[in-house]
Protein backbone atom coordinates (compact mmCIF):
# COMPACT_ATOMS: atom_id res chain seq x y z
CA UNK A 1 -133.42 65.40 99.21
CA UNK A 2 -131.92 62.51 97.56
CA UNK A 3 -133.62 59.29 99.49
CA UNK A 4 -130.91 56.89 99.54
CA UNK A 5 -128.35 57.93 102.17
CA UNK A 6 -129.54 56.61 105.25
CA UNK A 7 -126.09 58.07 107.24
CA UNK A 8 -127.68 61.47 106.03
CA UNK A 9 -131.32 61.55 105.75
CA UNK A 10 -133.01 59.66 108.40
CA UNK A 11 -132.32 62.34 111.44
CA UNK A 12 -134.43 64.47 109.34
CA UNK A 13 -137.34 62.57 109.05
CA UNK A 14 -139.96 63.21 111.63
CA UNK A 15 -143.10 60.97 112.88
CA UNK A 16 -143.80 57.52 113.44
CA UNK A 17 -145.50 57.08 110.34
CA UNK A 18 -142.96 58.75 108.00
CA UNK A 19 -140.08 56.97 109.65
CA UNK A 20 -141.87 53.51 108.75
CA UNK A 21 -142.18 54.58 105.29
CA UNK A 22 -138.98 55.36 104.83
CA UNK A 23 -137.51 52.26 106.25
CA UNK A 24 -139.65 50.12 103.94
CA UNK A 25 -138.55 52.08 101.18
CA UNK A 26 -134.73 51.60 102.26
CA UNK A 27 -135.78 47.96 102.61
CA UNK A 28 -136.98 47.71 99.08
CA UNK A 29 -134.04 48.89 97.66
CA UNK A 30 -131.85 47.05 99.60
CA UNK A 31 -134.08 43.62 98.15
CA UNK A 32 -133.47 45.32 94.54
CA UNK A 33 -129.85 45.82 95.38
CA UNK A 34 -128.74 42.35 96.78
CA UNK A 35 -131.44 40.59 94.09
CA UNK A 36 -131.59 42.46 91.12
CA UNK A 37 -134.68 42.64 88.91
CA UNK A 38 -137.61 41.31 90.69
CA UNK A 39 -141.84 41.28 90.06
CA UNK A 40 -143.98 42.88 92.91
CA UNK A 41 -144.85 39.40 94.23
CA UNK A 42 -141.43 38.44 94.04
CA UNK A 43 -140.78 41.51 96.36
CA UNK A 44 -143.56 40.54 98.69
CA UNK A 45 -142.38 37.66 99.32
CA UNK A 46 -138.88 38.54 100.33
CA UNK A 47 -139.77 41.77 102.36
CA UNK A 48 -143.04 39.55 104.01
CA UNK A 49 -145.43 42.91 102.90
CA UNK A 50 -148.78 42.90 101.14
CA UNK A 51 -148.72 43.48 97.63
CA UNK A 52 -150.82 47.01 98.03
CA UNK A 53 -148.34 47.78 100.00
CA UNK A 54 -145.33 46.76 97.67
CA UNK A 55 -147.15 48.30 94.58
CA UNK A 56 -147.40 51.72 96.94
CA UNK A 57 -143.97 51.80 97.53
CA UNK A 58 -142.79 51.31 93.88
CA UNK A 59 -144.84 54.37 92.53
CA UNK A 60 -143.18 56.11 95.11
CA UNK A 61 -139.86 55.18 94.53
CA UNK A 62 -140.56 55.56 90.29
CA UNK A 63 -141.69 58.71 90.90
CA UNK A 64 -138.46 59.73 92.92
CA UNK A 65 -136.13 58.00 90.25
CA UNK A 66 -134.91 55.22 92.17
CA UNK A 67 -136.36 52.62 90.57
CA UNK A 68 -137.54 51.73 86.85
CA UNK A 69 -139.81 49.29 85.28
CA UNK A 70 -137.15 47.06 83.28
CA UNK A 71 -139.42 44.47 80.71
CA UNK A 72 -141.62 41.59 82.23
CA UNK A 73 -140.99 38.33 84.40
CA UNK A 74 -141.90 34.84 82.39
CA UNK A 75 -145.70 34.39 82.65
CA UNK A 76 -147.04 31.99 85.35
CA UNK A 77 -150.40 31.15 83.32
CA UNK A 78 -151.42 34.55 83.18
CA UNK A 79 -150.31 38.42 81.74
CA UNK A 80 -146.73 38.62 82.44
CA UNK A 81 -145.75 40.61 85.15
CA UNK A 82 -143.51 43.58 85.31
CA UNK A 83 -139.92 43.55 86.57
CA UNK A 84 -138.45 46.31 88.64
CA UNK A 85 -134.89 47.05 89.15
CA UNK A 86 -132.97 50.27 90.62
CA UNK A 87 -132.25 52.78 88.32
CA UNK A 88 -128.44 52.68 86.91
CA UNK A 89 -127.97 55.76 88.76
CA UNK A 90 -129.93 55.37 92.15
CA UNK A 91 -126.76 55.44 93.41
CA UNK A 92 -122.94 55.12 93.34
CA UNK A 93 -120.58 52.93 95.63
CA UNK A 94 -116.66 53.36 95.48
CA UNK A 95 -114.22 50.59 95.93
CA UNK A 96 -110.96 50.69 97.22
CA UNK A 97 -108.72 47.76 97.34
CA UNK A 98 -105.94 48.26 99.06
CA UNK A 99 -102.68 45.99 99.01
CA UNK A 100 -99.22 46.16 101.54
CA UNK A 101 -97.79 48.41 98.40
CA UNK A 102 -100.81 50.02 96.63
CA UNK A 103 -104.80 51.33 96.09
CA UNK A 104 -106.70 50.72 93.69
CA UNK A 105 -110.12 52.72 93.10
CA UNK A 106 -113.09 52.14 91.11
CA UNK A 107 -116.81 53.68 90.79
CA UNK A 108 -119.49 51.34 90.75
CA UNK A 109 -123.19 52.09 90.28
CA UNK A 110 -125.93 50.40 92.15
CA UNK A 111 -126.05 47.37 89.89
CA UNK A 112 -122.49 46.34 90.44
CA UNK A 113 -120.86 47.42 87.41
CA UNK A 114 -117.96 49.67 87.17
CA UNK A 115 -118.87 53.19 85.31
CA UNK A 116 -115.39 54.75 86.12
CA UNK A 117 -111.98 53.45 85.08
CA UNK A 118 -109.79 51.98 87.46
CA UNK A 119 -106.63 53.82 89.45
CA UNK A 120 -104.14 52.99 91.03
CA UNK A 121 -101.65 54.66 93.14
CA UNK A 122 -98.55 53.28 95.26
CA UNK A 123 -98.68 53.30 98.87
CA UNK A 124 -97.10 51.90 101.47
CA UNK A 125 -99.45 50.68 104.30
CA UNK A 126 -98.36 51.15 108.07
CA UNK A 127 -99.83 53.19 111.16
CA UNK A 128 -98.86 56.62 110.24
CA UNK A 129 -101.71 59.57 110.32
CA UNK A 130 -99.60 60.81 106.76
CA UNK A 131 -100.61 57.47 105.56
CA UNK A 132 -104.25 57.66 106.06
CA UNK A 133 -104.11 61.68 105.01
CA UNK A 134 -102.29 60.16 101.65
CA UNK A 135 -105.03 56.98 100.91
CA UNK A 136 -107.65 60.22 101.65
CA UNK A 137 -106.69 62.61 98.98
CA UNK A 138 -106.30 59.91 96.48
CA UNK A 139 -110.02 59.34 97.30
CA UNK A 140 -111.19 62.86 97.17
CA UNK A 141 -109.05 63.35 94.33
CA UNK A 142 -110.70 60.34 92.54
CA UNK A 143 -114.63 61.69 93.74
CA UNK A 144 -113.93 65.10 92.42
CA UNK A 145 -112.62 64.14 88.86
CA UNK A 146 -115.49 61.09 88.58
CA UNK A 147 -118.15 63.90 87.98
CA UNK A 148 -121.16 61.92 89.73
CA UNK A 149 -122.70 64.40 92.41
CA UNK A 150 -121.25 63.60 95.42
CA UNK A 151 -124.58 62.80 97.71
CA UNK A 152 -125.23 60.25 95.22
CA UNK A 153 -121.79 58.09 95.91
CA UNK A 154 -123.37 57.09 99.42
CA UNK A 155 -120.64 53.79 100.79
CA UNK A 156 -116.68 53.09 99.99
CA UNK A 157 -116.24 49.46 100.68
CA UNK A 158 -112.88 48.80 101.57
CA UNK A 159 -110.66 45.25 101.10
CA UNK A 160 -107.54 45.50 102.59
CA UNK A 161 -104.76 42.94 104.69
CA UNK A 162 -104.36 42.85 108.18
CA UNK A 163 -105.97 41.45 111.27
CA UNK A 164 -109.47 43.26 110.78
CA UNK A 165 -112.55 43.21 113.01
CA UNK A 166 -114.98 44.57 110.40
CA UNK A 167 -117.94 44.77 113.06
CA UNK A 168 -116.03 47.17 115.11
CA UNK A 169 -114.29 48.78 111.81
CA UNK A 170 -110.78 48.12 113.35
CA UNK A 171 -107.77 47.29 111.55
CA UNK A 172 -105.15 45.83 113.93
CA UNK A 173 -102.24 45.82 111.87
CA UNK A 174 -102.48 48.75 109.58
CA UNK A 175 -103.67 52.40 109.86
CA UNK A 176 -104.42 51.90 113.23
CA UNK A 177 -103.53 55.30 115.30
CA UNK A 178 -105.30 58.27 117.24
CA UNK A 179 -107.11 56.01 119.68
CA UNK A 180 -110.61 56.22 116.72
CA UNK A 181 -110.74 52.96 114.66
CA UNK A 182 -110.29 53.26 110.65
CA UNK A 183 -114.11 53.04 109.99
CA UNK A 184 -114.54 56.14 112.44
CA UNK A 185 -111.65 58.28 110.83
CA UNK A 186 -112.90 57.46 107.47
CA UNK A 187 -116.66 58.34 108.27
CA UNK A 188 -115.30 61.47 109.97
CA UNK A 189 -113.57 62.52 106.70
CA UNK A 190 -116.05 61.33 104.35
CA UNK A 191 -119.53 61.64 106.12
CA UNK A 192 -120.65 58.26 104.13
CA UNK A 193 -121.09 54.43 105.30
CA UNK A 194 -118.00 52.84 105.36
CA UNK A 195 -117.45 49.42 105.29
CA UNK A 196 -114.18 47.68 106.00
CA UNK A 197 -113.20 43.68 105.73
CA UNK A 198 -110.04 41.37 104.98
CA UNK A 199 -109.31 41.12 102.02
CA UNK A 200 -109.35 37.52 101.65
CA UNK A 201 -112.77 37.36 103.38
CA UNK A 202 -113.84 40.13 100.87
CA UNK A 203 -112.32 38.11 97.50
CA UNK A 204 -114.05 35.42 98.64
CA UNK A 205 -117.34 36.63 99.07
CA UNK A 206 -116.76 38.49 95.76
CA UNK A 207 -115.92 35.34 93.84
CA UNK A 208 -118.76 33.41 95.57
CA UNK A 209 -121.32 36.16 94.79
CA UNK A 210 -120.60 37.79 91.36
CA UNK A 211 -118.88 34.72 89.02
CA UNK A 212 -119.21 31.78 90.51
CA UNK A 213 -121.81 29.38 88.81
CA UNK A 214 -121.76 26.75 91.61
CA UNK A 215 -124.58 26.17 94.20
CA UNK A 216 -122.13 25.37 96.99
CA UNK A 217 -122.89 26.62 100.75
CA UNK A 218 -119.74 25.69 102.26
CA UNK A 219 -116.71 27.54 100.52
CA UNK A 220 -113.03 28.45 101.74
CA UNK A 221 -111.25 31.52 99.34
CA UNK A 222 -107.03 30.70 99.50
CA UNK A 223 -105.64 33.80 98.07
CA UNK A 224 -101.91 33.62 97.35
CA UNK A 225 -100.01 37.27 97.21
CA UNK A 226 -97.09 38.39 99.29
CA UNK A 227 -98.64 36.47 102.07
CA UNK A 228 -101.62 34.06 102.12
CA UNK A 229 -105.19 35.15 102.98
CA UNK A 230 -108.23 32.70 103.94
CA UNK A 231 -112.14 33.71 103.67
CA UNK A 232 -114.51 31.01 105.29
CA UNK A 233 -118.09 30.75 103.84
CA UNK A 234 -120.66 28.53 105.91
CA UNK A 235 -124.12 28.04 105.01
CA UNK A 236 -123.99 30.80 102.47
CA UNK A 237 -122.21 33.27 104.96
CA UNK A 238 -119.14 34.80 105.31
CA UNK A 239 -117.76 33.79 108.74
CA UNK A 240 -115.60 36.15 110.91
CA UNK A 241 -115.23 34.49 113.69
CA UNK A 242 -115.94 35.85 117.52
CA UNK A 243 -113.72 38.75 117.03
CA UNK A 244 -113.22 38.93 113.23
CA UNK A 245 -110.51 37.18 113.16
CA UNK A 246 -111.62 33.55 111.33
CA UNK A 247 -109.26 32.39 108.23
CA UNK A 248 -105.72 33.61 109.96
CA UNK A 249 -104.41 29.97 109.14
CA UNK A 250 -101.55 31.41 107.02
CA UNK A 251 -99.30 31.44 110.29
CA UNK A 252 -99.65 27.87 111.48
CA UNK A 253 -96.79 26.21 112.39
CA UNK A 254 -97.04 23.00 110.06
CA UNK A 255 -93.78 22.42 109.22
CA UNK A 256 -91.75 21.69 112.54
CA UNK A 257 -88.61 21.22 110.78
CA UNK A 258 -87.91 24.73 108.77
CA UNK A 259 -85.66 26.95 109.65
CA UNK A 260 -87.41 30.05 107.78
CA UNK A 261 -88.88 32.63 109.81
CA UNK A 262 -91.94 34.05 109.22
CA UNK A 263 -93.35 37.80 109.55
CA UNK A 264 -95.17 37.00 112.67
CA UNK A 265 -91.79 35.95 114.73
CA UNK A 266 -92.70 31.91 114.49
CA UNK A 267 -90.67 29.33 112.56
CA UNK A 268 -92.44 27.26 110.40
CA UNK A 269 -95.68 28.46 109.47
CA UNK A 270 -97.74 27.94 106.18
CA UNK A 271 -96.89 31.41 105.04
CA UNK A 272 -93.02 31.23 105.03
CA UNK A 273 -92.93 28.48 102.64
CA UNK A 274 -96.10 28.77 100.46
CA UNK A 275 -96.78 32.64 99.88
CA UNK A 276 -95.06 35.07 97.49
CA UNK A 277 -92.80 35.87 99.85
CA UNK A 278 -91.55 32.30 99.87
CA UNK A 279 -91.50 32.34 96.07
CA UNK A 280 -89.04 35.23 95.61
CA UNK A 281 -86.81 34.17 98.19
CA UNK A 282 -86.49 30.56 96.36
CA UNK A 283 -86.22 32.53 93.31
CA UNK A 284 -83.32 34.58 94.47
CA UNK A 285 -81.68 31.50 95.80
CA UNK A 286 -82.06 30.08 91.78
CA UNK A 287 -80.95 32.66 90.07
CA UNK A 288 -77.45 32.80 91.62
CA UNK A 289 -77.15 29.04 91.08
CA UNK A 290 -78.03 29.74 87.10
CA UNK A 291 -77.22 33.35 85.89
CA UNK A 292 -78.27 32.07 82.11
CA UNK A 293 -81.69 30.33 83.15
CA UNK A 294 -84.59 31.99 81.37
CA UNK A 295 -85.82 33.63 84.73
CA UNK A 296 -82.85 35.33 85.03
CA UNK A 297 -82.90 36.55 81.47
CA UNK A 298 -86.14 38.07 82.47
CA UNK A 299 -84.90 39.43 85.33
CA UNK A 300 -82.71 40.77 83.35
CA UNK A 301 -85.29 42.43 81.63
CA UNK A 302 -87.83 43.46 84.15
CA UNK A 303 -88.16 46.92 85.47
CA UNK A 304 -88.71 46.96 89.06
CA UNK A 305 -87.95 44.22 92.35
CA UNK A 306 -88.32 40.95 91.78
CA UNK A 307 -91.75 39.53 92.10
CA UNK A 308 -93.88 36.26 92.06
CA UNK A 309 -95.94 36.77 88.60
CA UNK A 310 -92.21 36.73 87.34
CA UNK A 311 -91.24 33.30 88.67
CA UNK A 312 -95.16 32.17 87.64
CA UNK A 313 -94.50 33.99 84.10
CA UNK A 314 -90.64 31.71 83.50
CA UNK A 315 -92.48 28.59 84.69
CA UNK A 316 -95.05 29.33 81.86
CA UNK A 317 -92.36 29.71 79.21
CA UNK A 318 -90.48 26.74 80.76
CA UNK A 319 -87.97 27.76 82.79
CA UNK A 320 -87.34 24.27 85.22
CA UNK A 321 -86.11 26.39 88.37
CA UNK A 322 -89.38 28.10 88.24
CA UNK A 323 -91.41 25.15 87.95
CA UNK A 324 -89.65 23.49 90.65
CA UNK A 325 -90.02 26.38 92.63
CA UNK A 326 -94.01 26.52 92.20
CA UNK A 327 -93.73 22.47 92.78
CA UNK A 328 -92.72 22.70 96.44
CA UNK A 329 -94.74 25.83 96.93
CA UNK A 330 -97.99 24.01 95.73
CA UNK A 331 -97.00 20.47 97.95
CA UNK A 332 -96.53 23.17 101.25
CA UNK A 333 -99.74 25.11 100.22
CA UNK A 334 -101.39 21.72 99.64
CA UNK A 335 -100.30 20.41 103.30
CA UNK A 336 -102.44 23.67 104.50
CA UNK A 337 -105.27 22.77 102.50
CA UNK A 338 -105.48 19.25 103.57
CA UNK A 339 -106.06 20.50 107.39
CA UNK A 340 -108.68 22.83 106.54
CA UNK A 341 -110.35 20.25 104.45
CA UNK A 342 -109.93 17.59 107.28
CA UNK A 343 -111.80 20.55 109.89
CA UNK A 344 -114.12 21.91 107.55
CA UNK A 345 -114.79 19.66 104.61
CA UNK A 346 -115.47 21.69 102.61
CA UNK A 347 -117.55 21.74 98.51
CA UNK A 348 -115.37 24.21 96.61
CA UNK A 349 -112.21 25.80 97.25
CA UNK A 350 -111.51 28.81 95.05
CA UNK A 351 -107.63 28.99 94.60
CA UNK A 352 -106.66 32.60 93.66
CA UNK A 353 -103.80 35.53 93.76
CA UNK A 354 -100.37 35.31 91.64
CA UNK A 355 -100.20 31.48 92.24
CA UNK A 356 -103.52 30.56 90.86
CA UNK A 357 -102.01 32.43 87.20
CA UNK A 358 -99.81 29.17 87.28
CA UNK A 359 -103.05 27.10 86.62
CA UNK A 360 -101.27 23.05 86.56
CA UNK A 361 -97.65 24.32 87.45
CA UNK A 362 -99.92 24.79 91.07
CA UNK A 363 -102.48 22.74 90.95
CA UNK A 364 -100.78 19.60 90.33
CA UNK A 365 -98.64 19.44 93.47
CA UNK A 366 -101.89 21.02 95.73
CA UNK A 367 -103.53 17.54 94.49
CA UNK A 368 -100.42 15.53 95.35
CA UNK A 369 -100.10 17.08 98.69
CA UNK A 370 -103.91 15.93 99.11
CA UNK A 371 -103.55 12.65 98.33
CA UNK A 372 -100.97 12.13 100.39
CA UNK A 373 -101.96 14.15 103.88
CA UNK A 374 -105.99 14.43 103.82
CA UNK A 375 -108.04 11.10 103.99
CA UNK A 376 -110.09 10.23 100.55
CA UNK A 377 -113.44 10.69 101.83
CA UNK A 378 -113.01 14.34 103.52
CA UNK A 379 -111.72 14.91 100.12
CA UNK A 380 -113.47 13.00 97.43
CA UNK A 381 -116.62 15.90 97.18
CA UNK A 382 -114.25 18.77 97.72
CA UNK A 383 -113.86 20.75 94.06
CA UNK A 384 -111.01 23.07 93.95
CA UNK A 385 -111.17 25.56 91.27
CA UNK A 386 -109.33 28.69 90.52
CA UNK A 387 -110.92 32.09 90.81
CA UNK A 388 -112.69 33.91 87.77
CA UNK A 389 -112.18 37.86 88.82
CA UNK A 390 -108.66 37.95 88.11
CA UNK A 391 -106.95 41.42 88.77
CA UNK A 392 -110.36 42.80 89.57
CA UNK A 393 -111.08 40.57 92.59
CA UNK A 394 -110.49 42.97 95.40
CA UNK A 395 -112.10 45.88 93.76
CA UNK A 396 -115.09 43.27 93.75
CA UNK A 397 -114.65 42.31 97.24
CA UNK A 398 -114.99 45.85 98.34
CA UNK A 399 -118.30 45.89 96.32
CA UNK A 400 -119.20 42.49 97.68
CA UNK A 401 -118.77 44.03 101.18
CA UNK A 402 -121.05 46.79 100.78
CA UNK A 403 -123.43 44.52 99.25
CA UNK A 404 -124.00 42.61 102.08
CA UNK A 405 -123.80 45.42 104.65
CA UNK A 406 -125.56 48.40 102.74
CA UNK A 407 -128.47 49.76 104.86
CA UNK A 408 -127.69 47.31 107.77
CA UNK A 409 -127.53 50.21 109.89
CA UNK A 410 -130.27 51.85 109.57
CA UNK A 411 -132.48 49.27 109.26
CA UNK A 412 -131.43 47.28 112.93
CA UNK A 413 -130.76 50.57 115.00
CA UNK A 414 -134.15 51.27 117.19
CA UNK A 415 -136.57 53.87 116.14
């Protein structure tokens, strides 16, 4: 019996002792999981064991396969100690990110690297049952071809838009039929942890986790797509709010004078003049004032809709219309940012999505807007900085996800 699939194994596990065994041993790999390498002392001192007790549970877990001895620690006066780590293929964790338009599905082992190449397939995200039944065979499809055995691929983390309570596994706004939350259809299917989150709470706990080299606490994630997604860290934590729902600031009605309707029903909120959405509708207003402007010779061009990265892609080979259009999008998106920094203050902002690919053609009005609407000192010790994952980001944010969550459950349930 494979050890690490909590879901699975710990109904079969029988007497006190045993059971207490077995939880320190999920514990241990948990430690290795979130931390990485780590000496025995090291390990005592985050689990709060004895070091007999530690060194126990290591031969144990060595002798199962779970764990390796991976070089030595930097000597503190005396021998150098050993470092332990999980073994490259304790275990297996699939990603999905999931967009309004498409998934995208990666293996990753238990140290956080991808060992299978990326798909993608399009879908279209709503409430339908044949939706869920189509995102379900792309990931059985995907399992079956990756030729890992299957009890060793023991979570999917999931990033995905929509008004999510990951606690209760809901998503409000998509694949949300049959009376059973998402996380309970998917566990039915799939008989492995699931673990579901925004997907700009999920990117931002990715990019504060895996690339960022600050040592900031206090973090806010603006993503920029087809809409405009906000992940709050506090203290080091993601925060969801009382119901999940923390970082929906994307529909605030900030601008009291536009006549633009958003998605929600509202008039004048952040999203309908500062996401992607915004952007192609400018861009479509452009392009029939200039029908020989280099964005509409790449239109031109371009197989498929109209999309931002193609206004963000003319700005970068100078096309003015573009640039003007990313001007007013960056002064809006700025406006937004100057509230959260006057409510949060916080150290770092990570700017990321199809706007942050237009680096100063961005950034420039954001700092504009900042001077002009947020007061200097909320401001002066905020950093903003574009994100480092790039196309990979929500693929990391499901990993990020399970990262924080793996083994949660079978570690606080009562024995």
């Amino acid at each position: 019996m494979h050890l690490i699939n909590p879901k699975k194994n710990l109904s079969k596990i029988e007497g006190v002792v045993e059971i207490k065994n077995y939880l320190l041993r999920i514990r241990l790999i948990k430690n290795l999981y979130q931390k990485g390498a780590s000496t025995a002392n090291e390990i005592c001192g985050s689990m709060g064991i004895s070091l007999p007790t530690v060194n126990a549970l290591l031969t144990d877990l060595i002798r199962s396969g779970e764990v390796i001895k991976q070089g030595r620690a930097a000597s503190q006066g005396g021998r150098k100690p050993d470092l332990y780590r999980l073994a490259p293929d304790a275990f297996y964790v699939l990603a999905v990110d999931l967009t309004k338009y498409s998934a995208s599905l990666a293996l990753y082992n238990c140290r956080q690297s991808a060992i299978k190449e990326k798909v993608m397939h399009k879908i279209v995200l709503n409430n339908e049952p044949e939706t869920f039944e189509l995102l379900c065979q792309h990931i059985e499809s995907y399992l079956e071809v990756s030729g890992f055995p299957t009890d060793k691929t023991i979570a999917i983390g999931i990033s995905m838009p929509g008004l999510i309570d990951s606690k209760a596994g809901i998503n409000h706004t998509y694949l949300n039929f049959g009376g059973k939350s998402l996380q309970e259809h998917l566990e039915s299917r799939f008989l492995q942890s699931i673990f579901l989150e925004n997907d700009a709470r999920a990117m931002t706990l990715a990019e504060y986790k895996f690339f960022s080299t600050h040592t900031a606490q206090n973090v806010l994630g603006i993503f920029v797509g087809w809409g405009i997604g906000l992940g709050i860290i506090i203290d080091g934590k993601i925060y969801q709010g009382t119901s999940g729902f923390a970082g929906e600031f994307a529909h605030s009605p900030l601008f009291e004078s536009q006549e633009i309707n958003c998605i929600c029903g509202k008039k004048g909120c952040l999203e309908a003049v500062a996401s992607g959405t915004s952007i192609v509708r400018m861009a479509e207003e452009a392009l029939l004032l200039d029908k020989d402007s280099i964005m509409a010779r790449m239109v031109k061009s371009y197989k498929g809709p109209l999309d931002p990265n193609l206004v963000v892609n003319a700005a970068q080979e100078g096309d003015q219309r573009a640039i003007t259009i990313l001007s007013e999008v960056g002064l809006n998106l700025g406006r937004g940012i100057s509230m959260l920094i006057q409510l949060l203050n916080p150290e770092l902002i990570i700017l990321g999505g199809v706007v942050a690919e237009a680096k100063q053609y961005i950034l420039t009005p954001i700092q504009q807007a900042l001077n002009v609407y947020s007061m200097a000192k909320s401001r002066e010790k905020t950093q903003i900085a574009l994100y480092q994952l790039g196309s990979e980001v929500g693929l990391r944010g499901a990993i990020a996800v399970v990262t924080d969550k793996l083994f949660e459950e079978v570690l606080t349930k009562p024995n």
